[in-house]
Protein backbone atom coordinates (compact mmCIF):
# COMPACT_ATOMS: atom_id res chain seq x y z
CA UNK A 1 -149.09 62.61 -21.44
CA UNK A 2 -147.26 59.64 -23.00
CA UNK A 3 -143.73 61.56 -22.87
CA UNK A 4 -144.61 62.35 -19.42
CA UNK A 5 -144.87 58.96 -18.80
CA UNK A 6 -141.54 57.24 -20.65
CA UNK A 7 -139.91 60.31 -18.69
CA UNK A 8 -141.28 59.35 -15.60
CA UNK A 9 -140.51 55.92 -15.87
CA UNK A 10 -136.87 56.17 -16.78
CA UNK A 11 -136.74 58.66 -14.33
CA UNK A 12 -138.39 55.70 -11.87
CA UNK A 13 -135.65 53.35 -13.14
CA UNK A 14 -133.00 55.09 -12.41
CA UNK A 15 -133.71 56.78 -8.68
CA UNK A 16 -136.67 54.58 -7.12
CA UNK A 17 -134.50 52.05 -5.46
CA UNK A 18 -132.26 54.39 -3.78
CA UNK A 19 -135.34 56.31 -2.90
CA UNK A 20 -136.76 53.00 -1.46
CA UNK A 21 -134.07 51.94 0.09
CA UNK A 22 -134.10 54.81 2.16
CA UNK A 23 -137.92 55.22 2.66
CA UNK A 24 -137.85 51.47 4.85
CA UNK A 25 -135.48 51.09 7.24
CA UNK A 26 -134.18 48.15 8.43
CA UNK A 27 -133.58 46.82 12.42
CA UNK A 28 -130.67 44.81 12.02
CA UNK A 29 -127.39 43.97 10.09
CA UNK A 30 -128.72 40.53 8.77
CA UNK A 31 -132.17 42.94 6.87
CA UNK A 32 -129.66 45.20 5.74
CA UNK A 33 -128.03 43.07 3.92
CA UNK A 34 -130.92 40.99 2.99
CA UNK A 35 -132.86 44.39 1.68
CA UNK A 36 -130.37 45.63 -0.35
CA UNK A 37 -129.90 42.51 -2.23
CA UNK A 38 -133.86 42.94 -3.50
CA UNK A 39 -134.57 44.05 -7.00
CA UNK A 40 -136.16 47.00 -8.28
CA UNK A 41 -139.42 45.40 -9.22
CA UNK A 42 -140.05 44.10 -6.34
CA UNK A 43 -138.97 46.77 -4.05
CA UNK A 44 -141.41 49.20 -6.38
CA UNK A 45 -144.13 46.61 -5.79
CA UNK A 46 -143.67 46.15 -2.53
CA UNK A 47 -144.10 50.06 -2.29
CA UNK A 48 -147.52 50.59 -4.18
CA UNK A 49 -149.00 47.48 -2.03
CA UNK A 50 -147.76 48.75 1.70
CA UNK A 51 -149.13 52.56 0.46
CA UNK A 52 -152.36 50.83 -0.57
CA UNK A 53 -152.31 48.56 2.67
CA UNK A 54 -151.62 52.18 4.27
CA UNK A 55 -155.32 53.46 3.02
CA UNK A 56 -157.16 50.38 3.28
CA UNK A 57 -156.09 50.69 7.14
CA UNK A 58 -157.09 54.46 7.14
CA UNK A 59 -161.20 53.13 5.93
CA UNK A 60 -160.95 49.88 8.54
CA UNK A 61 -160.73 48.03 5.06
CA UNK A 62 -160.08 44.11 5.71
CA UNK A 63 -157.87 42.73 3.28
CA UNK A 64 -155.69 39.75 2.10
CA UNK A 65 -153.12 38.95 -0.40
CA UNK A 66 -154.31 36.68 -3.44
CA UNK A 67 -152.69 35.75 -6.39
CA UNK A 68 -149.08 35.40 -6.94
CA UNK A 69 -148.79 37.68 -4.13
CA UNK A 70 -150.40 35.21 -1.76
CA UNK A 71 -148.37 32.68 -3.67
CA UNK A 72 -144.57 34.38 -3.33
CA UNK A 73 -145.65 35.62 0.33
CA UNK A 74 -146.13 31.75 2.05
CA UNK A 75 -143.29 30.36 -0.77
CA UNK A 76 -140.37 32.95 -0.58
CA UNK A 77 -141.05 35.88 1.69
CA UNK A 78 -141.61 38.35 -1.20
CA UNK A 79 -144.18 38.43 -4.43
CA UNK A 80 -144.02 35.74 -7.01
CA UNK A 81 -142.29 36.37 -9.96
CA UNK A 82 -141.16 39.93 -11.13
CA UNK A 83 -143.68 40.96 -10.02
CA UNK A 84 -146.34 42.64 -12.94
CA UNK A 85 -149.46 42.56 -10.82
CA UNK A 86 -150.22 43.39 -7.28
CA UNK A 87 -153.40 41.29 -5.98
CA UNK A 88 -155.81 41.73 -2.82
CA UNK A 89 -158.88 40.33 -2.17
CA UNK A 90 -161.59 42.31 0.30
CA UNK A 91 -164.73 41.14 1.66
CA UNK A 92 -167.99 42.48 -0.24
CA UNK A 93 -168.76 45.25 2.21
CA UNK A 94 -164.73 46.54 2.23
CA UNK A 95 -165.10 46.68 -1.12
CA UNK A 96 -168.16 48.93 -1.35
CA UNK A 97 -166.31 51.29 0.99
CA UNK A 98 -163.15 50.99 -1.37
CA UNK A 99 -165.20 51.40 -4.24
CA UNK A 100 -166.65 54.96 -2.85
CA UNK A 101 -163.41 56.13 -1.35
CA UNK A 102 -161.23 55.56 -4.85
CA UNK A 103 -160.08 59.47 -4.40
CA UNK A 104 -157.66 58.41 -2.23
CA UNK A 105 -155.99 56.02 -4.40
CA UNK A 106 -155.52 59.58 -6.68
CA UNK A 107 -154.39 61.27 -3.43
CA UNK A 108 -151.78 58.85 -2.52
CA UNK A 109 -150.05 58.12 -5.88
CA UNK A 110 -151.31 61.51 -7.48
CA UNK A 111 -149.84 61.19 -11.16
CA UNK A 112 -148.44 58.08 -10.98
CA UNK A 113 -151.88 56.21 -11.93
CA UNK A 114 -152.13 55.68 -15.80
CA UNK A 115 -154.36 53.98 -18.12
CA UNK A 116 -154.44 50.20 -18.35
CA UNK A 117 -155.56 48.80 -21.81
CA UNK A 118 -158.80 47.39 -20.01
CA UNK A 119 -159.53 50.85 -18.92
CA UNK A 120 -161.77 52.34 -21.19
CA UNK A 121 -161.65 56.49 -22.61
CA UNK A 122 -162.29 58.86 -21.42
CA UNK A 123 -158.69 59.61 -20.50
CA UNK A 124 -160.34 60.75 -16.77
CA UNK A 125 -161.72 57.14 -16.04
CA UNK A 126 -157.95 55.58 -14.40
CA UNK A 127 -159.71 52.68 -12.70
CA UNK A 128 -161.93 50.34 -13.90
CA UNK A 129 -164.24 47.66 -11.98
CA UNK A 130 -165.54 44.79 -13.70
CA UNK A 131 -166.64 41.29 -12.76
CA UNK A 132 -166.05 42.70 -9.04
CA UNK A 133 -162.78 43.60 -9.60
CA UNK A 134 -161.08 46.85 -9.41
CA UNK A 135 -158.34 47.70 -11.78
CA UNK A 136 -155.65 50.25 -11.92
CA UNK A 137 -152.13 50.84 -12.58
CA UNK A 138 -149.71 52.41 -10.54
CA UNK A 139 -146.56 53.65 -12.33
CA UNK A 140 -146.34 49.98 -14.28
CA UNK A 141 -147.82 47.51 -12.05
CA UNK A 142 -151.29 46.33 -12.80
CA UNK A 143 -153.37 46.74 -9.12
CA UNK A 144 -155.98 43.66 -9.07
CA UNK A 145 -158.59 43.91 -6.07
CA UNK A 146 -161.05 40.89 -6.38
CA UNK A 147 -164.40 41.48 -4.22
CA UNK A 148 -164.84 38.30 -2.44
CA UNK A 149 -168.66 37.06 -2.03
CA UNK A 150 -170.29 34.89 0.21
CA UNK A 151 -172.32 32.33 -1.15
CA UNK A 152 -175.29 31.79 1.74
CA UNK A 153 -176.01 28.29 0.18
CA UNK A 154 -172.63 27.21 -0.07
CA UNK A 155 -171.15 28.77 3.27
CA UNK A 156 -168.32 29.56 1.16
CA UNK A 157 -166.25 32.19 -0.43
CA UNK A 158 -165.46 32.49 -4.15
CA UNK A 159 -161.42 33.38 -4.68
CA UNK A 160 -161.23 32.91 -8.01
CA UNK A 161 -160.19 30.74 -11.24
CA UNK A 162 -157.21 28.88 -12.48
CA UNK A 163 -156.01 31.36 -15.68
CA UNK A 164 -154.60 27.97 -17.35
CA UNK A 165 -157.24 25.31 -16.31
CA UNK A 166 -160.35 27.24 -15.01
CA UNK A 167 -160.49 25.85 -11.66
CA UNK A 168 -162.49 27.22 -9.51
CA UNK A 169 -160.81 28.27 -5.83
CA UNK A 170 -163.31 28.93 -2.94
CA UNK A 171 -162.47 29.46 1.24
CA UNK A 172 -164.42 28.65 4.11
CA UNK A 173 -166.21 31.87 5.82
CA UNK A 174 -163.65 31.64 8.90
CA UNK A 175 -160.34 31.52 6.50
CA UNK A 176 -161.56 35.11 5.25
CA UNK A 177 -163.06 36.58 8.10
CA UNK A 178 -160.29 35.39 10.61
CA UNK A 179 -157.04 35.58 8.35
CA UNK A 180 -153.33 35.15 9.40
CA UNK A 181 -150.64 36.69 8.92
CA UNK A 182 -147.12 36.21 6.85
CA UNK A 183 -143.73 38.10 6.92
CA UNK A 184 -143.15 39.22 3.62
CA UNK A 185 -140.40 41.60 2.70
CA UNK A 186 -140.27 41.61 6.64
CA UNK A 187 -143.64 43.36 7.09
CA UNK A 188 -146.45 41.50 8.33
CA UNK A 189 -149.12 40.69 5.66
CA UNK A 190 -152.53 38.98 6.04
CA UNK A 191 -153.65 36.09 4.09
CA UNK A 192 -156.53 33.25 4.19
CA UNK A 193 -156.45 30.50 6.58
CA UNK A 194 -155.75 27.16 4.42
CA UNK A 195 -154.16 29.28 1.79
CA UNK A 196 -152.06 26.34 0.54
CA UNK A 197 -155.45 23.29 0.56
CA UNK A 198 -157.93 25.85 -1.23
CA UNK A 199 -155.80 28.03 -3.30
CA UNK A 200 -152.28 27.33 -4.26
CA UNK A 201 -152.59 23.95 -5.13
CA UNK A 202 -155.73 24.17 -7.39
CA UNK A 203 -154.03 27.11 -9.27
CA UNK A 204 -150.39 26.24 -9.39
CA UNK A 205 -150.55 22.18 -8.80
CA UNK A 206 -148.71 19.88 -6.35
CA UNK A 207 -144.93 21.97 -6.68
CA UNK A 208 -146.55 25.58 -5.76
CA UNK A 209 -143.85 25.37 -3.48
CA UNK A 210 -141.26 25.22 -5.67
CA UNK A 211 -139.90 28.57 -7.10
CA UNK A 212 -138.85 29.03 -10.61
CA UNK A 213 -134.89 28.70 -10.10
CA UNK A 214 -134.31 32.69 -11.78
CA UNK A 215 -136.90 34.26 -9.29
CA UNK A 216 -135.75 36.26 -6.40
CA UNK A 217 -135.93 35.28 -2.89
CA UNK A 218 -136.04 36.86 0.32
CA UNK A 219 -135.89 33.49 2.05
CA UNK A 220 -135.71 30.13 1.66
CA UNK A 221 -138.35 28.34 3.07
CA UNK A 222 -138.54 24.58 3.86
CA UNK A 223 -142.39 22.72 3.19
């Protein structure tokens, strides 16, 4: 199995962005050229997240981007960073019909779903859920789905915590339930309402908008 896998993944290195490239066509001269411009990483993430968008639509599953998904999407028009994770958020009930529908995460990406070191033996368990979240990974990107839960006393919604500082990140019950949408990698993505007020700033601070200058990206957007 672990051969399988560094042949698989050279194998990924060297073909998937041709393969990608082809898979998503674009509309109009100015997306060609913008698309082929986008790295590997990203085009490979941007893959595993519309293929997982793909089944969530298939169970009515309600879903947003969190993380530095959510962050990259409203900031640059493409995932933060490299990207190494791929985050989502669903309301409690989505998740429950995630949760007993995970056969079609095997379906979709059929071998391409290896162990995480969080996931624990035996070699047949793939995913994990703990602390409401659902983990897997798909060929080497770490798939994060938080469960989002409404607090009845608080009227809110818990998002999260700060990795760094521990703060706490919570939306109102119409930013979930009524989400927007954002182009990213010129699809159409939803995300909270008041993303920027109740998420990006508590967990990435005043310059959230301001890109690390090595990271790719799509555009360049003006706050």
């Amino acid at each position: 199995m672990k051969l399988f896998q560094k042949i698989n993944n050279i194998l990924l290195k060297i073909f998937i962005k041709n393969i990608l490239y082809f898979k998503y066509p674009r509309i109009s001269l100015i997306s060609i050229l913008k698309f082929n411009l986008i790295p590997r990483d990203q085009l490979l993430a941007m893959d595993i997240a519309l293929r997982i968008i793909k089944i969530f639509k298939k169970e009515k599953i309600k879903f947003i981007l969190l993380g530095g998904c959510l962050l990259g999407a409203i900031r640059q028009g493409n995932f933060a960073g490299r990207p190494k994770d791929i985050d989502f958020g669903l309301e409690e009930k989505d998740f429950e019909i995630m949760r007993n529908n995970t056969n079609n995460f095997k379906k979709e990406f059929k071998n391409n779903i290896f162990h995480h070191p969080w996931i624990p033996d035996p070699p047949e368990h793939w995913y994990s859920i703990r602390n409401d979240r659902f983990y897997m990974t798909v060929y080497e990107k770490l798939v994060d789905i938080k469960c989002l839960k409404f607090n009845n006393e608080t009227k809110l919604y818990h998002a999260g915590s700060a990795s760094l500082t521990g703060i706490q990140t919570y939306f109102g019950k119409e930013d979930i339930e009524n989400p927007i949408t954002t182009k990213c990698y010129l699809k159409k993505f939803y995300i909270p309402q008041n993303s920027v007020q109740n998420y990006l700033i508590p967990i990435y601070g005043q310059n959230w908008h301001i890109p690390e200058k090595k990271q790719y990206q799509f555009s360049k957007k003006k706050f």
